[in-house]
PDB file of N, CA and C in Angstrom:
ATOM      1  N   UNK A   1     -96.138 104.165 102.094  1.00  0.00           N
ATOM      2  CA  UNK A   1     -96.894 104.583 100.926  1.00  0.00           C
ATOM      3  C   UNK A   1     -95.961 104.993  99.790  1.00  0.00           C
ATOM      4  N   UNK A   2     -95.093 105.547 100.232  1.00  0.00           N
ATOM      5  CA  UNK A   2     -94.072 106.067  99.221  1.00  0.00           C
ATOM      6  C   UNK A   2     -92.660 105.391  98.447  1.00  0.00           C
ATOM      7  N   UNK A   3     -92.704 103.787  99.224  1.00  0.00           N
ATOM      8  CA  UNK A   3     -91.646 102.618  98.484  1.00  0.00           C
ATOM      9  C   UNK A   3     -92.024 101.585  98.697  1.00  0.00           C
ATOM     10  N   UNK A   4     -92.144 100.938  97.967  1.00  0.00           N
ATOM     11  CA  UNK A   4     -92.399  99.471  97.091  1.00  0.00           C
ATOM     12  C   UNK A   4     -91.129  98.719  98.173  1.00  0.00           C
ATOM     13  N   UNK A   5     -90.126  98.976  98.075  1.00  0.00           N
ATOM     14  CA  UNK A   5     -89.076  98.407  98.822  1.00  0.00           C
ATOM     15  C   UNK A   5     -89.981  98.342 100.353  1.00  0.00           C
ATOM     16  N   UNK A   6     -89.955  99.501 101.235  1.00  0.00           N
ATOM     17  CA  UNK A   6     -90.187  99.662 102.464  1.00  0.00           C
ATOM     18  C   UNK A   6     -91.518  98.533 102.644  1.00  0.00           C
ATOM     19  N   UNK A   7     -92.696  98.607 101.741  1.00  0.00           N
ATOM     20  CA  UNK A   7     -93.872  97.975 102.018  1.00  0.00           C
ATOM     21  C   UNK A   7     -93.512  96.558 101.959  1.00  0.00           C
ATOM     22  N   UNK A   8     -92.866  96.419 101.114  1.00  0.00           N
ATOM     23  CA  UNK A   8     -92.455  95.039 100.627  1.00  0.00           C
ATOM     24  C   UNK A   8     -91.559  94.169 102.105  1.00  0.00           C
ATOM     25  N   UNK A   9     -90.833  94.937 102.154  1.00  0.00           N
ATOM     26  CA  UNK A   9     -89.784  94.718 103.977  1.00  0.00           C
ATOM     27  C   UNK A   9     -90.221  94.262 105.092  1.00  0.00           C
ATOM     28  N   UNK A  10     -91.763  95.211 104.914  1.00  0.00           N
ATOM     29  CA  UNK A  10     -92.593  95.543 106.188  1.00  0.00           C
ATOM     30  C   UNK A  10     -93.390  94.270 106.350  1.00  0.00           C
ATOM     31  N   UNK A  11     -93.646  93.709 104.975  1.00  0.00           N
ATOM     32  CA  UNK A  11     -94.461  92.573 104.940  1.00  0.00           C
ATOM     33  C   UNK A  11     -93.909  91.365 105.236  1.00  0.00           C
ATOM     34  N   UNK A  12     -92.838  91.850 104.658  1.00  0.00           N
ATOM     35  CA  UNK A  12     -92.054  90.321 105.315  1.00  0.00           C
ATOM     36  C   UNK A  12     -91.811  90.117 106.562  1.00  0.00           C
ATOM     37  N   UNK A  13     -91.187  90.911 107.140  1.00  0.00           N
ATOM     38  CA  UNK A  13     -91.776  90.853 108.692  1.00  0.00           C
ATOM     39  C   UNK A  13     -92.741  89.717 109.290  1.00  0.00           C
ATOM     40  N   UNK A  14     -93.942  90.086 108.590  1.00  0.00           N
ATOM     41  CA  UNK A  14     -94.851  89.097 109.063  1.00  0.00           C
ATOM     42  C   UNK A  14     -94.736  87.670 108.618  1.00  0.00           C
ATOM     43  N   UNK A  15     -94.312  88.022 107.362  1.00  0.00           N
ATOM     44  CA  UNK A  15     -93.984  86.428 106.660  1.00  0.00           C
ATOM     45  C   UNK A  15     -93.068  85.881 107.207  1.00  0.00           C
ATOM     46  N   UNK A  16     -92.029  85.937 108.092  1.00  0.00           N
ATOM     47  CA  UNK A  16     -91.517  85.570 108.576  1.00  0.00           C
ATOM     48  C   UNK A  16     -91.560  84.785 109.754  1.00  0.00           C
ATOM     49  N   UNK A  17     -92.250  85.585 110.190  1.00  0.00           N
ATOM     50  CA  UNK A  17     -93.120  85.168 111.669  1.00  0.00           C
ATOM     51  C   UNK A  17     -94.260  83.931 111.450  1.00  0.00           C
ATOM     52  N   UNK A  18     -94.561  83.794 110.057  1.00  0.00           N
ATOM     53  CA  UNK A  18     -96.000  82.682 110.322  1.00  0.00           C
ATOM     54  C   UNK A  18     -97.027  83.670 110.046  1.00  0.00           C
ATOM     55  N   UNK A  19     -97.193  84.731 110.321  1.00  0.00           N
ATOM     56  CA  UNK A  19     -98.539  85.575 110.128  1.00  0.00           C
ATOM     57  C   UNK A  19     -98.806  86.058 109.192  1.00  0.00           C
ATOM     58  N   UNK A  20    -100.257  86.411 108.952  1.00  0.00           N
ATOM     59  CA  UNK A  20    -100.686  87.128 107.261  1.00  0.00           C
ATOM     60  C   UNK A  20    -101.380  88.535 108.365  1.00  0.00           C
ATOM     61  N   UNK A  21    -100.955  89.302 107.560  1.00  0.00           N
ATOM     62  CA  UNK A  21    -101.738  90.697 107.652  1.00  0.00           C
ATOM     63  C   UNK A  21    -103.320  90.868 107.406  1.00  0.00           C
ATOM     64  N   UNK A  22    -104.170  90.748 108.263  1.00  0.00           N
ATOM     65  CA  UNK A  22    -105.737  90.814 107.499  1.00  0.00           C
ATOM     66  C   UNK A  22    -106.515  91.785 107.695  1.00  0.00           C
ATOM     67  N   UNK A  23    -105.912  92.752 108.809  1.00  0.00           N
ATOM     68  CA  UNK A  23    -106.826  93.871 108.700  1.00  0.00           C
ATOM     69  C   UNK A  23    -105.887  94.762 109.417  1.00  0.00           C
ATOM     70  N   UNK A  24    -106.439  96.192 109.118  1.00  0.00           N
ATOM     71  CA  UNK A  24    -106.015  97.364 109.863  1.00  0.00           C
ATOM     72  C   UNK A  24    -106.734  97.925 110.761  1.00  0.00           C
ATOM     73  N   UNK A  25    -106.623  98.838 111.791  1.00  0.00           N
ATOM     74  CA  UNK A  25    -107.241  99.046 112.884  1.00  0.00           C
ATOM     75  C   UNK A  25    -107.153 100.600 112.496  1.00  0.00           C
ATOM     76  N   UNK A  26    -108.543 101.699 112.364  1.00  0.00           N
ATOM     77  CA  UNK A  26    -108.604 103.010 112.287  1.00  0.00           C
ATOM     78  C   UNK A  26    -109.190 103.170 113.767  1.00  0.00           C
ATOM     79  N   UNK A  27    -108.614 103.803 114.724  1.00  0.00           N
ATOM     80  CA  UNK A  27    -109.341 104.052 116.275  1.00  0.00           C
ATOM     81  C   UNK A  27    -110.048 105.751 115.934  1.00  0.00           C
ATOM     82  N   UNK A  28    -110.415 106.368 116.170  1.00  0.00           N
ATOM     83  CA  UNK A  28    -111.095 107.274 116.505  1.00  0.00           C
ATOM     84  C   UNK A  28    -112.320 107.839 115.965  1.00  0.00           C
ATOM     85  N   UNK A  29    -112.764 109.138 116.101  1.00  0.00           N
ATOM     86  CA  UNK A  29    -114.467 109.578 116.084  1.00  0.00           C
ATOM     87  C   UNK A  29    -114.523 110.266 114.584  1.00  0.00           C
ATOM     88  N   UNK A  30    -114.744 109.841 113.533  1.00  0.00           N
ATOM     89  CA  UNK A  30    -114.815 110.427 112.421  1.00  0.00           C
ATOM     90  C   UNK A  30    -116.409 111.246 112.480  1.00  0.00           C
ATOM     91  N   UNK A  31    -117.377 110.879 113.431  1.00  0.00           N
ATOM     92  CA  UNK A  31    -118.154 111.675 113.396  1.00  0.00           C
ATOM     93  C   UNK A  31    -118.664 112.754 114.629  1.00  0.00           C
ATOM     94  N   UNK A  32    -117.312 113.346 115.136  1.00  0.00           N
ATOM     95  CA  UNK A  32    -117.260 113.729 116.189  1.00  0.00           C
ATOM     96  C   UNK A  32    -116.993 115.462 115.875  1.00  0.00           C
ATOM     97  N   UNK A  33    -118.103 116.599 116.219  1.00  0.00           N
ATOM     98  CA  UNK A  33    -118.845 117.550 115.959  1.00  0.00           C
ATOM     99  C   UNK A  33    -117.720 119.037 115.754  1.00  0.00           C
ATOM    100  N   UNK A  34    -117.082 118.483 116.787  1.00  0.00           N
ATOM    101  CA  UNK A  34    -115.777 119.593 116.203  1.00  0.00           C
ATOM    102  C   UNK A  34    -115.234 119.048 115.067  1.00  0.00           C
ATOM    103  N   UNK A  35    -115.245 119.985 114.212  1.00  0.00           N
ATOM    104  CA  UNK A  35    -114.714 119.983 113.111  1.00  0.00           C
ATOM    105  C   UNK A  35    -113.038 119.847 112.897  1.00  0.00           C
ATOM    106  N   UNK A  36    -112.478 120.172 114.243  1.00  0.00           N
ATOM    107  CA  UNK A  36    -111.072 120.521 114.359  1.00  0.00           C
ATOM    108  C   UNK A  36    -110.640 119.093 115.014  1.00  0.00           C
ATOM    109  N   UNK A  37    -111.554 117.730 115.428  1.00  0.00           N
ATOM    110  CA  UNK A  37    -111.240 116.305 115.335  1.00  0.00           C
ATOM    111  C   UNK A  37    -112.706 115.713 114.472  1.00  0.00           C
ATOM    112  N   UNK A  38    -113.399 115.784 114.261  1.00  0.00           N
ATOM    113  CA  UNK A  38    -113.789 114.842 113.782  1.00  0.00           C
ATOM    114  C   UNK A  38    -113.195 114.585 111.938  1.00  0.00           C
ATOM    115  N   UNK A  39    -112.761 116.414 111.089  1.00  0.00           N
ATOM    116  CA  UNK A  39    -112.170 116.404 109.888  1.00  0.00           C
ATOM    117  C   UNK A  39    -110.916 115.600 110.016  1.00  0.00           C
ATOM    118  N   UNK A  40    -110.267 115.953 110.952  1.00  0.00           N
ATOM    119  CA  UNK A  40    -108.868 114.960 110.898  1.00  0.00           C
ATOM    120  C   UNK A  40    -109.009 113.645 110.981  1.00  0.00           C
ATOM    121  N   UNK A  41    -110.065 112.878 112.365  1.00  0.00           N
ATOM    122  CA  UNK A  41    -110.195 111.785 112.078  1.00  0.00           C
ATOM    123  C   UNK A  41    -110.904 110.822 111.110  1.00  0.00           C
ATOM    124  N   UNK A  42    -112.104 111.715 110.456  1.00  0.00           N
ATOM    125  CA  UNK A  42    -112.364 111.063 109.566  1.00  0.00           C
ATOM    126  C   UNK A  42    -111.168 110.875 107.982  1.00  0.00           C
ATOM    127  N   UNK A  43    -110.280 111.913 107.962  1.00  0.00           N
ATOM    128  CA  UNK A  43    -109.329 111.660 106.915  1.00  0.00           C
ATOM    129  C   UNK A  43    -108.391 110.304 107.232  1.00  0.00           C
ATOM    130  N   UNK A  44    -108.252 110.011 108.770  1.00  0.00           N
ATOM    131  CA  UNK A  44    -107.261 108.855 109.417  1.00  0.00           C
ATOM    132  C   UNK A  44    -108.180 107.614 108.770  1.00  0.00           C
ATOM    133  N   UNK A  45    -109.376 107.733 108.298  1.00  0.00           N
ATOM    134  CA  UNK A  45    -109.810 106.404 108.044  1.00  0.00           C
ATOM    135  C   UNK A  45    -109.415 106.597 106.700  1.00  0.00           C
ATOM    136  N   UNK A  46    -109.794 107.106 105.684  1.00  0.00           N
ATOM    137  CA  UNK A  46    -109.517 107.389 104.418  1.00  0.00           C
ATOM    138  C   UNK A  46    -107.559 107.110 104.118  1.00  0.00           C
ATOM    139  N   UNK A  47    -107.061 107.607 104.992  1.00  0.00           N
ATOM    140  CA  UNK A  47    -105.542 107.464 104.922  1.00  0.00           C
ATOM    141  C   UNK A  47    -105.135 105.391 104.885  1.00  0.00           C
ATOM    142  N   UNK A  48    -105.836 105.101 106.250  1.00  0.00           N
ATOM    143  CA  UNK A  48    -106.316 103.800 106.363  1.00  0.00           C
ATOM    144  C   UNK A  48    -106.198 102.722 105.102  1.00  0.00           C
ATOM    145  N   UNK A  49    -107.597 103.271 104.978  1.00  0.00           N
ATOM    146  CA  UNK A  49    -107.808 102.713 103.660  1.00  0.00           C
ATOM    147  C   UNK A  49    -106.683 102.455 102.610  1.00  0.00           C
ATOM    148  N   UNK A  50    -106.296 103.810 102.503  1.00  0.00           N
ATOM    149  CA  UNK A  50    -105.346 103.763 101.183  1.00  0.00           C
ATOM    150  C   UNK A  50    -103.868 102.855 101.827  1.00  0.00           C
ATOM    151  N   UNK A  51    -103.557 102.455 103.134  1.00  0.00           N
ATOM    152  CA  UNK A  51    -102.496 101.750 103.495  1.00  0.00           C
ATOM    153  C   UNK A  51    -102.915 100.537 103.193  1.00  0.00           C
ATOM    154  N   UNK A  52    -103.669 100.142 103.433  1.00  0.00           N
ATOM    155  CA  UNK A  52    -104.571  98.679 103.478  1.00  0.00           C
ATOM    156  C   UNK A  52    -104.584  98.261 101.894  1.00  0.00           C
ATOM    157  N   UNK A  53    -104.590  98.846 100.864  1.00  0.00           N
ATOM    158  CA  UNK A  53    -104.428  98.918  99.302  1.00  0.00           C
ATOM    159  C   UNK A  53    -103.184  98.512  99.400  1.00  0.00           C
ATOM    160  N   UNK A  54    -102.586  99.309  99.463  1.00  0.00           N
ATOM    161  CA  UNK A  54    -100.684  99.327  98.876  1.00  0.00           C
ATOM    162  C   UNK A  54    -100.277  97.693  99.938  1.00  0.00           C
ATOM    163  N   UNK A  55    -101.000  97.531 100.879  1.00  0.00           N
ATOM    164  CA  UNK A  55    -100.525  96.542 101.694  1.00  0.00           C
ATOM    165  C   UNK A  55    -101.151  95.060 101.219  1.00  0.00           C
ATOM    166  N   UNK A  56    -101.721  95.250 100.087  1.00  0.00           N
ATOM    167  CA  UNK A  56    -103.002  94.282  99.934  1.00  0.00           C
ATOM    168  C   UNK A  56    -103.861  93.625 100.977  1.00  0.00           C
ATOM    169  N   UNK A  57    -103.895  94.523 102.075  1.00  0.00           N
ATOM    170  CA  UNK A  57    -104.803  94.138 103.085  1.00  0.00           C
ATOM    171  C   UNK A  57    -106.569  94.608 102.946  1.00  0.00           C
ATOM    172  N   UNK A  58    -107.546  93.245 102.844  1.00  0.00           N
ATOM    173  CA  UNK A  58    -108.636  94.187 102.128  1.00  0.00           C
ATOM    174  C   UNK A  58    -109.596  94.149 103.649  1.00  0.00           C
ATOM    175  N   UNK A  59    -109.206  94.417 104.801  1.00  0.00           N
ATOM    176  CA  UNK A  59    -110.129  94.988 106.010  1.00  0.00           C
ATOM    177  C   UNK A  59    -109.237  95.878 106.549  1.00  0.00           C
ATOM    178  N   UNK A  60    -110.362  96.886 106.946  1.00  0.00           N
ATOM    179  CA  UNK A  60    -109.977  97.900 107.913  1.00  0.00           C
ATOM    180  C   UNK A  60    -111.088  98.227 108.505  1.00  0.00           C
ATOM    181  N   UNK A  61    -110.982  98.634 109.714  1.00  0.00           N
ATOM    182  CA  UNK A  61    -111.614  98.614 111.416  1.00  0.00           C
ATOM    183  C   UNK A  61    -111.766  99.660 111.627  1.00  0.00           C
ATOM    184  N   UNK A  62    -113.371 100.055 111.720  1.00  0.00           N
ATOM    185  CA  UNK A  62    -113.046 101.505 112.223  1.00  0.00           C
ATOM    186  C   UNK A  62    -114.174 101.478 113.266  1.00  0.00           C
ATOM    187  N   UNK A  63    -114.129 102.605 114.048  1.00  0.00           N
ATOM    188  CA  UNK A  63    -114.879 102.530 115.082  1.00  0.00           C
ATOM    189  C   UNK A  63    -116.095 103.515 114.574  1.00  0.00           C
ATOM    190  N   UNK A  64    -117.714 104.091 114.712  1.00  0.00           N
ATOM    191  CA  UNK A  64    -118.689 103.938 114.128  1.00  0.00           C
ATOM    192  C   UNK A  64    -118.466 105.736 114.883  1.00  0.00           C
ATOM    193  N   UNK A  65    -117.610 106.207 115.910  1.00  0.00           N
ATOM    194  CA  UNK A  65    -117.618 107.382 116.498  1.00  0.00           C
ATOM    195  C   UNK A  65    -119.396 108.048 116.895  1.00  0.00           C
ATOM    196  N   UNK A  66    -119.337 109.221 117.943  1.00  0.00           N
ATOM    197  CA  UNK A  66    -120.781 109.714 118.206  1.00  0.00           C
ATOM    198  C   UNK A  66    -120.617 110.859 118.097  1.00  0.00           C
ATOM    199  N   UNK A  67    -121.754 111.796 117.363  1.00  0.00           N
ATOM    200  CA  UNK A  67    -122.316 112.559 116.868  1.00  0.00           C
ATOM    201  C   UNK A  67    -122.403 113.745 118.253  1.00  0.00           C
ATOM    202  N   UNK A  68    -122.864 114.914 117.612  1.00  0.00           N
ATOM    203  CA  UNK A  68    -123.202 115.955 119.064  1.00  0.00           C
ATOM    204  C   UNK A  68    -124.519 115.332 119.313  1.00  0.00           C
ATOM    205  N   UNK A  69    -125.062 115.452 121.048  1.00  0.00           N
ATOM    206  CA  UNK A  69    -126.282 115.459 121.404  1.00  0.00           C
ATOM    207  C   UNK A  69    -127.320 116.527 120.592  1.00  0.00           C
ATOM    208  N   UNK A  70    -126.768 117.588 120.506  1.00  0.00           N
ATOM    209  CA  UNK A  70    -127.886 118.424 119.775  1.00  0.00           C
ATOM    210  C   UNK A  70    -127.417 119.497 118.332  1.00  0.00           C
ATOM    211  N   UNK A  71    -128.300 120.256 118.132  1.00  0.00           N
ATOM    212  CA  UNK A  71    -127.481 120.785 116.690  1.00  0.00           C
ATOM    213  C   UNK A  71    -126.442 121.823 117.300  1.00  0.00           C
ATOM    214  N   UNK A  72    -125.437 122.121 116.988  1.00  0.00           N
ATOM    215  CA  UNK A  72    -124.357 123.290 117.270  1.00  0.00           C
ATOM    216  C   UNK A  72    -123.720 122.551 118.052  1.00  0.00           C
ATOM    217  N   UNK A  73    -123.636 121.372 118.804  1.00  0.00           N
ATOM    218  CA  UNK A  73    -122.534 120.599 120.231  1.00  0.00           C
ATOM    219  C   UNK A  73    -121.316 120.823 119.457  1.00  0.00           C
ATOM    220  N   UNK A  74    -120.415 121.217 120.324  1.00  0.00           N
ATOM    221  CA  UNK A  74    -119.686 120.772 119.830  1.00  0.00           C
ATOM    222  C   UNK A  74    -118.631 119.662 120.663  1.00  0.00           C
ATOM    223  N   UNK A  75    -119.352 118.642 121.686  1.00  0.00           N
ATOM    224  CA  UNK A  75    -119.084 117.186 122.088  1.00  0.00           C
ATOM    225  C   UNK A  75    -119.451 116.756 121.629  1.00  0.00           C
ATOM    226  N   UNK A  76    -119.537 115.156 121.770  1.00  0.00           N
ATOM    227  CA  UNK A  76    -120.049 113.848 121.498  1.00  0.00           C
ATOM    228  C   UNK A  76    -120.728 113.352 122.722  1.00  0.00           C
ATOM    229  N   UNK A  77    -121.806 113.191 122.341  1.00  0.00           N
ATOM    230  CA  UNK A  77    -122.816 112.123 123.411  1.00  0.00           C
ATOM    231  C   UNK A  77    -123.743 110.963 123.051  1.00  0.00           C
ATOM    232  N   UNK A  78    -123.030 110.104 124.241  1.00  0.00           N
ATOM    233  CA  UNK A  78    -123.311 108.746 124.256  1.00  0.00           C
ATOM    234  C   UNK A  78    -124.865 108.889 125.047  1.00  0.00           C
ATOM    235  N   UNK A  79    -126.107 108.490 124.658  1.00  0.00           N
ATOM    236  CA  UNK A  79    -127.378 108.476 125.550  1.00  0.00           C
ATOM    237  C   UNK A  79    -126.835 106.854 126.360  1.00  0.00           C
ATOM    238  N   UNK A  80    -127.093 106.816 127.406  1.00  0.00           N
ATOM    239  CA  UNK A  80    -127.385 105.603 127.601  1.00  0.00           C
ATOM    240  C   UNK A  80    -128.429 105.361 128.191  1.00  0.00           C
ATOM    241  N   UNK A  81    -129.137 105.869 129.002  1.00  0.00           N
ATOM    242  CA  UNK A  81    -130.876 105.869 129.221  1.00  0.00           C
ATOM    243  C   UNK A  81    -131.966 106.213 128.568  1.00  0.00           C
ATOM    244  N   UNK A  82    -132.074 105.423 127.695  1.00  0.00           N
ATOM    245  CA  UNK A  82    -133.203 105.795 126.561  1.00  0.00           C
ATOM    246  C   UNK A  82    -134.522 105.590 127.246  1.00  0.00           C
ATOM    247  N   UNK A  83    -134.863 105.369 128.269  1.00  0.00           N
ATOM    248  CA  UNK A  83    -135.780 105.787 128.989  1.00  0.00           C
ATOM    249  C   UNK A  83    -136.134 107.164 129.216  1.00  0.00           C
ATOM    250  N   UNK A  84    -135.120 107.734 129.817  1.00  0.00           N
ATOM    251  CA  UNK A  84    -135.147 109.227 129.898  1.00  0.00           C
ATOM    252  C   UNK A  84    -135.267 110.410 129.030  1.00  0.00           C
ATOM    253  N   UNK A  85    -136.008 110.923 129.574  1.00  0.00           N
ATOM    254  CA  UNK A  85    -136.990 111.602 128.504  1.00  0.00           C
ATOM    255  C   UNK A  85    -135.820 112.606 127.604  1.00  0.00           C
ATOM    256  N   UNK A  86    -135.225 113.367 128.348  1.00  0.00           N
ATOM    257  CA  UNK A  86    -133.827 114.060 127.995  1.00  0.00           C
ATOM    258  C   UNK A  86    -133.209 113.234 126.752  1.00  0.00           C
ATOM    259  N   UNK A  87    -132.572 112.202 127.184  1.00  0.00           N
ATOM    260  CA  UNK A  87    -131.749 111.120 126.617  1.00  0.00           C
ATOM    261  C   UNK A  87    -132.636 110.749 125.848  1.00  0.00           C
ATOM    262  N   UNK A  88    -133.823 110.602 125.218  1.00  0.00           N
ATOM    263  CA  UNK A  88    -134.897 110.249 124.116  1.00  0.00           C
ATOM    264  C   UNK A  88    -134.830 111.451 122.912  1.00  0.00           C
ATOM    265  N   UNK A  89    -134.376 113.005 123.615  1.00  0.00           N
ATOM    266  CA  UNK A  89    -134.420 114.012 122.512  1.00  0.00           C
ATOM    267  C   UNK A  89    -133.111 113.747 121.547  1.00  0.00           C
ATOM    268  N   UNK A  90    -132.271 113.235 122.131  1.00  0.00           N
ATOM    269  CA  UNK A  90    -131.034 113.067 121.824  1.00  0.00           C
ATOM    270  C   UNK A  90    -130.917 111.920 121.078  1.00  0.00           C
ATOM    271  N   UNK A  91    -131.146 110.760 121.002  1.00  0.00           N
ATOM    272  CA  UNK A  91    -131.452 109.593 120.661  1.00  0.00           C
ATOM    273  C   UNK A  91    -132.454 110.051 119.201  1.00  0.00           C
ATOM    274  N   UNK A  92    -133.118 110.755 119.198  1.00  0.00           N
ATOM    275  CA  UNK A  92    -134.040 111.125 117.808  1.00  0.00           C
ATOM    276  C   UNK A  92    -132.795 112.195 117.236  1.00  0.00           C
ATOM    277  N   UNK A  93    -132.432 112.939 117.695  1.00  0.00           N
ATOM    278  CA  UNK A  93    -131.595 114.119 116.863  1.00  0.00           C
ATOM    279  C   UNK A  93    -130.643 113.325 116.229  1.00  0.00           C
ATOM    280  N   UNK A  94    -129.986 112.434 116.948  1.00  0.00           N
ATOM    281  CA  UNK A  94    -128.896 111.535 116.295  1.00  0.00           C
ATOM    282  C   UNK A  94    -129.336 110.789 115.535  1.00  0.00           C
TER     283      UNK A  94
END
């Protein structure tokens, strides 16, 4: 982010190789209820982003992260039996 030289280096790299750069990969839970990961990871996409600019790369990948099951969680829950009546309260709160 901080040299034109370094980005420029970095790219060639690939140019070298035959390959074009087309997207970036953001992995983690930007909407994940602790505040003490989901604030950090949602800034990792935003950071993302701004690499993907300076890189002229115009995709970046992020994963869609899960929410708390209920108000105050402070986990993430995946329902996967939306049958279940439990797993149905959860499925509406989210």
């Amino acid at each position: 982010m901080a040299s034109e030289s370094a980005r420029d280096d970095y790219l060639e790299l690939f140019d070298e190789c035959g390959l074009t750069l087309t997207a970036l990969n953001s992995n983690g839970n930007p909407l994940h209820p602790d505040p003490e990961v989901g604030l950090v990871q949602g800034q990792d996409v935003f950071t993302s982003i701004s690499v993907a600019h300076r890189l002229g790369v115009k995709r970046v990948i992020t994963m869609s992260g899960l929410p708390a099951a209920h108000a105050g969680g402070l986990h993430p829950s995946w329902a996967v039996n939306p049958w279940n009546s439990v797993d149905m309260d959860t499925l509406d709160y989210q």
